[in-house]
C-alpha atoms as a PDB file:
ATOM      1  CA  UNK A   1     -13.221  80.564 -56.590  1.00  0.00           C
ATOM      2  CA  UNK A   2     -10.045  78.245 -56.509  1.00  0.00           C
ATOM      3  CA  UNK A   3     -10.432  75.777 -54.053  1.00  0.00           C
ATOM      4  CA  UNK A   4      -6.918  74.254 -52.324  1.00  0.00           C
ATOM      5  CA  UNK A   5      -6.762  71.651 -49.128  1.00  0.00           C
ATOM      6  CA  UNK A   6      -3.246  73.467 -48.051  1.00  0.00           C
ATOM      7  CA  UNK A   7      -0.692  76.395 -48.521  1.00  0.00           C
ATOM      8  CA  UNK A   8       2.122  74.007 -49.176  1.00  0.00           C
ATOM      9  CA  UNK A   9       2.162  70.172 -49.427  1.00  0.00           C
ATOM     10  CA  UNK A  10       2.683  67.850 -46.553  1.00  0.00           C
ATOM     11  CA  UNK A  11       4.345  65.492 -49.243  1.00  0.00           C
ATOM     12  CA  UNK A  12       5.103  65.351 -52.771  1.00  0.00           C
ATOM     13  CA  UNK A  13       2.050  63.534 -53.115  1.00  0.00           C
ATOM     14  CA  UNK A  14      -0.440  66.513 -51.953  1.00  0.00           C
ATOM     15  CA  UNK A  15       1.660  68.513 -54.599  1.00  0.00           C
ATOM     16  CA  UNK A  16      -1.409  68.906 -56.492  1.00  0.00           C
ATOM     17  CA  UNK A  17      -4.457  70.200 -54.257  1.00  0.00           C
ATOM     18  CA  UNK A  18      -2.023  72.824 -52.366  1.00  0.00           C
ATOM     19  CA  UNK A  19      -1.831  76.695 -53.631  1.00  0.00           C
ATOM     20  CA  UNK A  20       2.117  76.282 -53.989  1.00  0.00           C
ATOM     21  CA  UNK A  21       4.410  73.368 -54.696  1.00  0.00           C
ATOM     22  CA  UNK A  22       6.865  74.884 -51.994  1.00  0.00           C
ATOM     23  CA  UNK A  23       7.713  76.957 -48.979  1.00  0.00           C
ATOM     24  CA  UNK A  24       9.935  79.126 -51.471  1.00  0.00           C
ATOM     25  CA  UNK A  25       7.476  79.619 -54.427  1.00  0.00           C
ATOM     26  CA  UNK A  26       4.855  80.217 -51.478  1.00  0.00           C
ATOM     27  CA  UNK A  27       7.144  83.062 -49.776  1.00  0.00           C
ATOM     28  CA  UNK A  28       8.097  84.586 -52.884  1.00  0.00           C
ATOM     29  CA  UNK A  29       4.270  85.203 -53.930  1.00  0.00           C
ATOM     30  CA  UNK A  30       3.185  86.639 -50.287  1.00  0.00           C
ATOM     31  CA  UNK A  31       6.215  88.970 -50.284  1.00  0.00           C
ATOM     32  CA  UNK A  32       6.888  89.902 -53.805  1.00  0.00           C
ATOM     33  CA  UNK A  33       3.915  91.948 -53.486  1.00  0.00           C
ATOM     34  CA  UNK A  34       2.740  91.188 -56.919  1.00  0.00           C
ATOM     35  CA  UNK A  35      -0.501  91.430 -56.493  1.00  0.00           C
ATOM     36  CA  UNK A  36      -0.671  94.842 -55.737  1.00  0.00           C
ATOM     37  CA  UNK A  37       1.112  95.213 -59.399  1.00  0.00           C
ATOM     38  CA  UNK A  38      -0.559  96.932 -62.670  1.00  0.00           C
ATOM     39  CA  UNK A  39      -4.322  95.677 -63.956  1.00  0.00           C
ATOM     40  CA  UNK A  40      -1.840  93.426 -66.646  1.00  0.00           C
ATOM     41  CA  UNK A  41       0.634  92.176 -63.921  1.00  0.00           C
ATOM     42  CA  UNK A  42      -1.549  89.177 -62.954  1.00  0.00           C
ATOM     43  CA  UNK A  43      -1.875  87.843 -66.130  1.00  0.00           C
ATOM     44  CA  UNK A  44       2.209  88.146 -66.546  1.00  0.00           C
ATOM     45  CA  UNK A  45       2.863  86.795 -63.150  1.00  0.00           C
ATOM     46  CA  UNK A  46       0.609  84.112 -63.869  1.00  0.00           C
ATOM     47  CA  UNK A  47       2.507  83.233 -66.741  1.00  0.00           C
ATOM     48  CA  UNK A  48       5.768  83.465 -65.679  1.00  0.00           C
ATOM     49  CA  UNK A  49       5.110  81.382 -62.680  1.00  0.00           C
ATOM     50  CA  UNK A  50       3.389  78.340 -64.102  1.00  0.00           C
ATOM     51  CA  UNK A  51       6.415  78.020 -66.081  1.00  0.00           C
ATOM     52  CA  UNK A  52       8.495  77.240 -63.382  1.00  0.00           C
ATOM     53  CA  UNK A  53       5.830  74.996 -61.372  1.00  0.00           C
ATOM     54  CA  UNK A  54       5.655  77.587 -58.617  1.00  0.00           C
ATOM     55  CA  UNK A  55       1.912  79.734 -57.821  1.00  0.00           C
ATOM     56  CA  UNK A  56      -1.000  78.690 -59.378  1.00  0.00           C
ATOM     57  CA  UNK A  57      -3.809  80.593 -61.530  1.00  0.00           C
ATOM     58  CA  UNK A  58      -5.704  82.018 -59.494  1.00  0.00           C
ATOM     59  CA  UNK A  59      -9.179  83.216 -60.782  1.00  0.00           C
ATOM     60  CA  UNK A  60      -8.771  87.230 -59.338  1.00  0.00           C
ATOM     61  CA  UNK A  61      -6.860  89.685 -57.792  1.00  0.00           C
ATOM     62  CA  UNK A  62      -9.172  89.520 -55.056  1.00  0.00           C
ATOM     63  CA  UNK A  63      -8.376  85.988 -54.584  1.00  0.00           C
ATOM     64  CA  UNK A  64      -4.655  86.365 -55.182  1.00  0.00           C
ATOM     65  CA  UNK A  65      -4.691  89.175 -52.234  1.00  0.00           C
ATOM     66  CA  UNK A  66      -6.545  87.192 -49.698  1.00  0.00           C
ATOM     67  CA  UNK A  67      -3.957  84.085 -50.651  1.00  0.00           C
ATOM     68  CA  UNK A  68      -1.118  86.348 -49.941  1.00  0.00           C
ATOM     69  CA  UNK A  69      -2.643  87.928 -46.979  1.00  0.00           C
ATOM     70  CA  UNK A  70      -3.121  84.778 -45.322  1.00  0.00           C
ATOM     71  CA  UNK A  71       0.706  83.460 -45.947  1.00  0.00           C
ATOM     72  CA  UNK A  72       1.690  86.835 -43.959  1.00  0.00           C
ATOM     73  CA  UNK A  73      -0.774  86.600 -41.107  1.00  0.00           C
ATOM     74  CA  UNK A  74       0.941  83.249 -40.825  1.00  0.00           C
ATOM     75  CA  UNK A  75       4.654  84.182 -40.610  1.00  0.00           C
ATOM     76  CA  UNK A  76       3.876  87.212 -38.735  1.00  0.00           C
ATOM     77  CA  UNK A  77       3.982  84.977 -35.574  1.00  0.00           C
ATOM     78  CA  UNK A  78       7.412  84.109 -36.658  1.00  0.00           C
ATOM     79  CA  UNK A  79      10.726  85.076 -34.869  1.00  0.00           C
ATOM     80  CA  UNK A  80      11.312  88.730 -35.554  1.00  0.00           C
ATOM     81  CA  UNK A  81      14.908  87.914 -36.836  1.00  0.00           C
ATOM     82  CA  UNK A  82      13.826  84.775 -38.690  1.00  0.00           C
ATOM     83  CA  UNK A  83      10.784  86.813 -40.498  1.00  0.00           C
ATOM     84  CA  UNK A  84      13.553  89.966 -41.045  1.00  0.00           C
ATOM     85  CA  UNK A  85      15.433  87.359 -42.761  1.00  0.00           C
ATOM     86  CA  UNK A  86      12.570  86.100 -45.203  1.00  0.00           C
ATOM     87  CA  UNK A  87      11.897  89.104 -46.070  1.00  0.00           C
ATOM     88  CA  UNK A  88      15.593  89.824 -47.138  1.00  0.00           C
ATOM     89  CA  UNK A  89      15.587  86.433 -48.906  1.00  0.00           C
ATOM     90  CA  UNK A  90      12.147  86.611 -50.581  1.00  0.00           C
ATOM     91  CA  UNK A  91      11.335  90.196 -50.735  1.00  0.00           C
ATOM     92  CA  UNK A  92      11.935  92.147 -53.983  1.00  0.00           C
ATOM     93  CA  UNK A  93      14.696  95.326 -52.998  1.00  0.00           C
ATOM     94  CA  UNK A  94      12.580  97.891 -55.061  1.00  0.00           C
ATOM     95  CA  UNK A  95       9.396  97.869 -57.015  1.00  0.00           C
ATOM     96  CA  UNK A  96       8.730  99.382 -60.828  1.00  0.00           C
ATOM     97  CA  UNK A  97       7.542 102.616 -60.384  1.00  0.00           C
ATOM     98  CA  UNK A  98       5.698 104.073 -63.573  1.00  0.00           C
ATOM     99  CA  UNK A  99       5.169 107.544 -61.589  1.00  0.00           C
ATOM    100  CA  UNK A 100       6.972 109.091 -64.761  1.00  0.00           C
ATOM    101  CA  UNK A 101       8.613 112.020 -62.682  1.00  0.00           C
ATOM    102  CA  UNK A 102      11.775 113.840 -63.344  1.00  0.00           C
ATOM    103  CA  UNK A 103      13.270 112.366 -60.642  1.00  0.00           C
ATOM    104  CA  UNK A 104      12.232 108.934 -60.828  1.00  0.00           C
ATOM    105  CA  UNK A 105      14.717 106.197 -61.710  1.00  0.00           C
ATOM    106  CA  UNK A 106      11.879 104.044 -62.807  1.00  0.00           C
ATOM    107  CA  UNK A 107      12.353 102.198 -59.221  1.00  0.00           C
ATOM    108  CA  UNK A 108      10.639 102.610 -55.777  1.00  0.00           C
ATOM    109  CA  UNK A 109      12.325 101.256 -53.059  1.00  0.00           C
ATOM    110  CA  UNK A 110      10.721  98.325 -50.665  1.00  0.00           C
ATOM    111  CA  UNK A 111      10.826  99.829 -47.320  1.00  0.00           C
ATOM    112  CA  UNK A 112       9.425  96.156 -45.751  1.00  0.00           C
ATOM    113  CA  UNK A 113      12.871  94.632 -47.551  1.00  0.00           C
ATOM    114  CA  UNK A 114      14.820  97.614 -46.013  1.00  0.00           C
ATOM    115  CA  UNK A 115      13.421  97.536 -42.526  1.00  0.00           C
ATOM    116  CA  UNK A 116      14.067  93.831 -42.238  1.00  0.00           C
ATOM    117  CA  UNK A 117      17.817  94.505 -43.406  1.00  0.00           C
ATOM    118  CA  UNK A 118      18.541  96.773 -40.793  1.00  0.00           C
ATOM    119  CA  UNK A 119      17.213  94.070 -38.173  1.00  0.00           C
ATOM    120  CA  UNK A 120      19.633  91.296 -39.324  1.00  0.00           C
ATOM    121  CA  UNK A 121      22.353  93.902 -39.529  1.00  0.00           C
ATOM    122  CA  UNK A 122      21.471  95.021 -35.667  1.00  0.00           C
ATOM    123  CA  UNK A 123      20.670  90.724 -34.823  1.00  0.00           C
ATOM    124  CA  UNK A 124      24.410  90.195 -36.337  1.00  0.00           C
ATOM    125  CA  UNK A 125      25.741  91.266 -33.361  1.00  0.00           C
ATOM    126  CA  UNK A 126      25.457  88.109 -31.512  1.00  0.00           C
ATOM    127  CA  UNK A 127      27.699  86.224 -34.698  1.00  0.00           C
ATOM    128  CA  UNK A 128      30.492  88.758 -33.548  1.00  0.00           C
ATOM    129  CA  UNK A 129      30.151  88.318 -29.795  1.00  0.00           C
ATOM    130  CA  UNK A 130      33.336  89.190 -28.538  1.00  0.00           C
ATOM    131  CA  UNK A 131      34.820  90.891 -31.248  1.00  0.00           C
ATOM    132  CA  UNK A 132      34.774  94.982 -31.827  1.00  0.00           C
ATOM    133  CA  UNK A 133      32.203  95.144 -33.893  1.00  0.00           C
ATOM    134  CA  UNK A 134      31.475  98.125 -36.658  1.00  0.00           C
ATOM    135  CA  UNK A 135      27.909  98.205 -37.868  1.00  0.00           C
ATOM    136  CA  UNK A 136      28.711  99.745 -40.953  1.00  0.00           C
ATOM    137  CA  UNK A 137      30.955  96.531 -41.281  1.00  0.00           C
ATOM    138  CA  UNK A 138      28.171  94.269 -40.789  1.00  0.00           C
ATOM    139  CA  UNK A 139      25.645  96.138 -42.762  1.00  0.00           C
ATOM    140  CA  UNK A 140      28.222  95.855 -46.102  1.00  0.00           C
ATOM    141  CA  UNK A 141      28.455  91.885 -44.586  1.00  0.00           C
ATOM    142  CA  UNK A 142      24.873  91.470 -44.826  1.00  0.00           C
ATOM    143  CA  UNK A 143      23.956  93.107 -48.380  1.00  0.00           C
ATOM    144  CA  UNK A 144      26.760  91.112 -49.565  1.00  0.00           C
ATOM    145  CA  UNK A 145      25.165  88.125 -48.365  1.00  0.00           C
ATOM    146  CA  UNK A 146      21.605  89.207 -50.006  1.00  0.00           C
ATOM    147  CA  UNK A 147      22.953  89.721 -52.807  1.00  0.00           C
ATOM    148  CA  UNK A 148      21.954  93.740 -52.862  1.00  0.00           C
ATOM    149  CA  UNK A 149      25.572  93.942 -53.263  1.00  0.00           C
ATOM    150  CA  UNK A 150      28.651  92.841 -55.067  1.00  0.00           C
ATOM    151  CA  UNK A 151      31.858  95.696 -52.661  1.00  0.00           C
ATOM    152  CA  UNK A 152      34.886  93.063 -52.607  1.00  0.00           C
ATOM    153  CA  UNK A 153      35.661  92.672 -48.840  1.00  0.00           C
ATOM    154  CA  UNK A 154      39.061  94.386 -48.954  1.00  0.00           C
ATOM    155  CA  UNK A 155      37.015  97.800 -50.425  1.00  0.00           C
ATOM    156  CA  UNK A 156      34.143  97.276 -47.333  1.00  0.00           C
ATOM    157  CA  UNK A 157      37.203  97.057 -44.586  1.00  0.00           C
ATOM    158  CA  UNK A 158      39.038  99.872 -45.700  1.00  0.00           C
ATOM    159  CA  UNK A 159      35.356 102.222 -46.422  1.00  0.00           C
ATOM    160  CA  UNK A 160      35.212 101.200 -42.598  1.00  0.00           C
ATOM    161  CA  UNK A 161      38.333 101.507 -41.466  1.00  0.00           C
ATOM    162  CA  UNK A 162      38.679  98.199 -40.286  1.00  0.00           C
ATOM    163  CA  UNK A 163      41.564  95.542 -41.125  1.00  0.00           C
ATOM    164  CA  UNK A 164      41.555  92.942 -43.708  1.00  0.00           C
ATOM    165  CA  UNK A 165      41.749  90.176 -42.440  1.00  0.00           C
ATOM    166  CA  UNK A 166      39.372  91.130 -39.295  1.00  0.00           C
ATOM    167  CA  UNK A 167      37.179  92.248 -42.391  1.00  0.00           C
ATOM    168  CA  UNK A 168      37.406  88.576 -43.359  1.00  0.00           C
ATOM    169  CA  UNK A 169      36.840  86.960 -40.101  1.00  0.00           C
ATOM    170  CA  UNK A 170      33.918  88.784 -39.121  1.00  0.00           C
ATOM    171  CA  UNK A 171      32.806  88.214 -42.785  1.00  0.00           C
ATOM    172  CA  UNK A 172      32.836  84.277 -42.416  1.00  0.00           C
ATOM    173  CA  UNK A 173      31.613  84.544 -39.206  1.00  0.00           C
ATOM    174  CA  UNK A 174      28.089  86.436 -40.015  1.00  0.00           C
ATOM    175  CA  UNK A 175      27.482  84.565 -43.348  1.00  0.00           C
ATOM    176  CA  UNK A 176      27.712  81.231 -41.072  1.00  0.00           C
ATOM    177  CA  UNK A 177      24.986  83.088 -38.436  1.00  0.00           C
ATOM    178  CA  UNK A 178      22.878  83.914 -41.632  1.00  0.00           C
ATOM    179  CA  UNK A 179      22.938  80.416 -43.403  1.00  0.00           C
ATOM    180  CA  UNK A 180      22.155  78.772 -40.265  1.00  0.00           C
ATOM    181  CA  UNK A 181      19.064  81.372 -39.647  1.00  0.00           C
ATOM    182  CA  UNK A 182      18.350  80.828 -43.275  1.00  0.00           C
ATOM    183  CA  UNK A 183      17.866  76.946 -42.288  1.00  0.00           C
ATOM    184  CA  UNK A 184      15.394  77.664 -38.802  1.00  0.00           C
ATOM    185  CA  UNK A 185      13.592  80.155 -40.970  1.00  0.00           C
ATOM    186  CA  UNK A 186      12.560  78.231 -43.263  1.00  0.00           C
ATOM    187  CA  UNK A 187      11.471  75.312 -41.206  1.00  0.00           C
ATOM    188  CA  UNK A 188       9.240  77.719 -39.171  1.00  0.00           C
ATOM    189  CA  UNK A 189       7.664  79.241 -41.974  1.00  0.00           C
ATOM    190  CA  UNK A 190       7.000  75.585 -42.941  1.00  0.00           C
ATOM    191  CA  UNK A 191       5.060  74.983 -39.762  1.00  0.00           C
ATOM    192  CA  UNK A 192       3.353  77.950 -39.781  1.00  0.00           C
ATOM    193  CA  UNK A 193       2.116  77.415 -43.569  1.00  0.00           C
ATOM    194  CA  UNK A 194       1.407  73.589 -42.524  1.00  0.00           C
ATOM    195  CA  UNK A 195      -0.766  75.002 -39.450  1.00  0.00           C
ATOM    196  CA  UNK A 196       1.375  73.369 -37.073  1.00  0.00           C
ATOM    197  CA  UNK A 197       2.295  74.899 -33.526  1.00  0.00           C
ATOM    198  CA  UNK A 198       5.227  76.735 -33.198  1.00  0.00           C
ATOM    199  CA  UNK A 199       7.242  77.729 -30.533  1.00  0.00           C
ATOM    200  CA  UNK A 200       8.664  81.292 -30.918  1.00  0.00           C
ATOM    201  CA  UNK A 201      10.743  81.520 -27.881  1.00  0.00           C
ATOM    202  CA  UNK A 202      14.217  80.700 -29.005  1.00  0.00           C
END
């Protein structure tokens, strides 16, 4: 069994005895799910990761599973909207799907990456305060931010009937709420991965 002294590093110099080299690499093995992949997928990931300096080779499934496991016990005591936003961040949108049905586009969708959208779409509100706010609006605002997708502003206002240039404002104004969240986020998931205390209440 693979033995580690940490999650993450404390420093650049504990780089070497921790499972990941950082809080990203860490995040995006717990929530890619990737261990719950094909027999062959561990082998691939394996692969693909060393490459880029992030998870190490771990000796079994069993032993990637407990790894991730234990990251996700640990941000679970997270802020709900900070955790939401992780998951939007780290979270694959949809996994392969080899069910082979008529129907199937070859993709299953990730109801954990889904479910944490909706909460920073509903937590956006507070970016807005003070402003009529359209949640349909927001929603577009938010998958724009994530990157699930690419609806030029103008297109999003007018699909919800909502001005340009309010469009806009709004727009700047919950991409600034998400960046900053983005920041806090990832310094709590730091502690928790570090086994530091964290307080939860803000």
């Amino acid at each position: 069994m693979t033995e580690f002294e940490a999650i993450i590093p404390a420093s650049a110099d504990d780089a070497e005895s921790a499972a990941f080299r950082s809080i990203e690499s860490a995040l995006r093995f717990a929530l890619g799910n990737r261990y719950r992949g094909e027999p062959d997928s561990l082998a691939q990931h394996q692969k693909r990761i060393a490459g880029r300096g992030g998870a190490p080779r771990f000796e079994s499934d069993e032993e990637r599973s407990a790894m991730a496991g234990v990251i996700r016990r640990r941000i679970s005591t997270m802020h709900p909207s900070r955790h939401a936003l992780l998951v939007v961040r780290f979270a694959p949108r949809a996994f392969p799907c080899a069910c082979r049905r008529a129907c199937c586009s070859g993709w299953a969708k990730n109801d954990e990456w889904a479910e944490a959208l909706s909460t920073l779409v509903a937590d956006s509100i507070v970016a807005v305060s003070g402003h009529v706010s359209n949640r349909q609006l927001r929603a577009g605002i938010v998958q724009r931010w994530a990157g699930a997708s690419r609806v030029n502003i103008g297109i999003l206002a007018e699909k919800c009937g909502v001005h340009r240039d309010t469009a806009g404002k709004q727009a700047k104004l919950i991409r600034k709420w998400l960046d900053q969240l983005e920041r806090s986020a990832l310094d709590e998931a730091d502690l928790c991965l570090s086994g530091q205390p964290v307080d939860n209440s803000q």
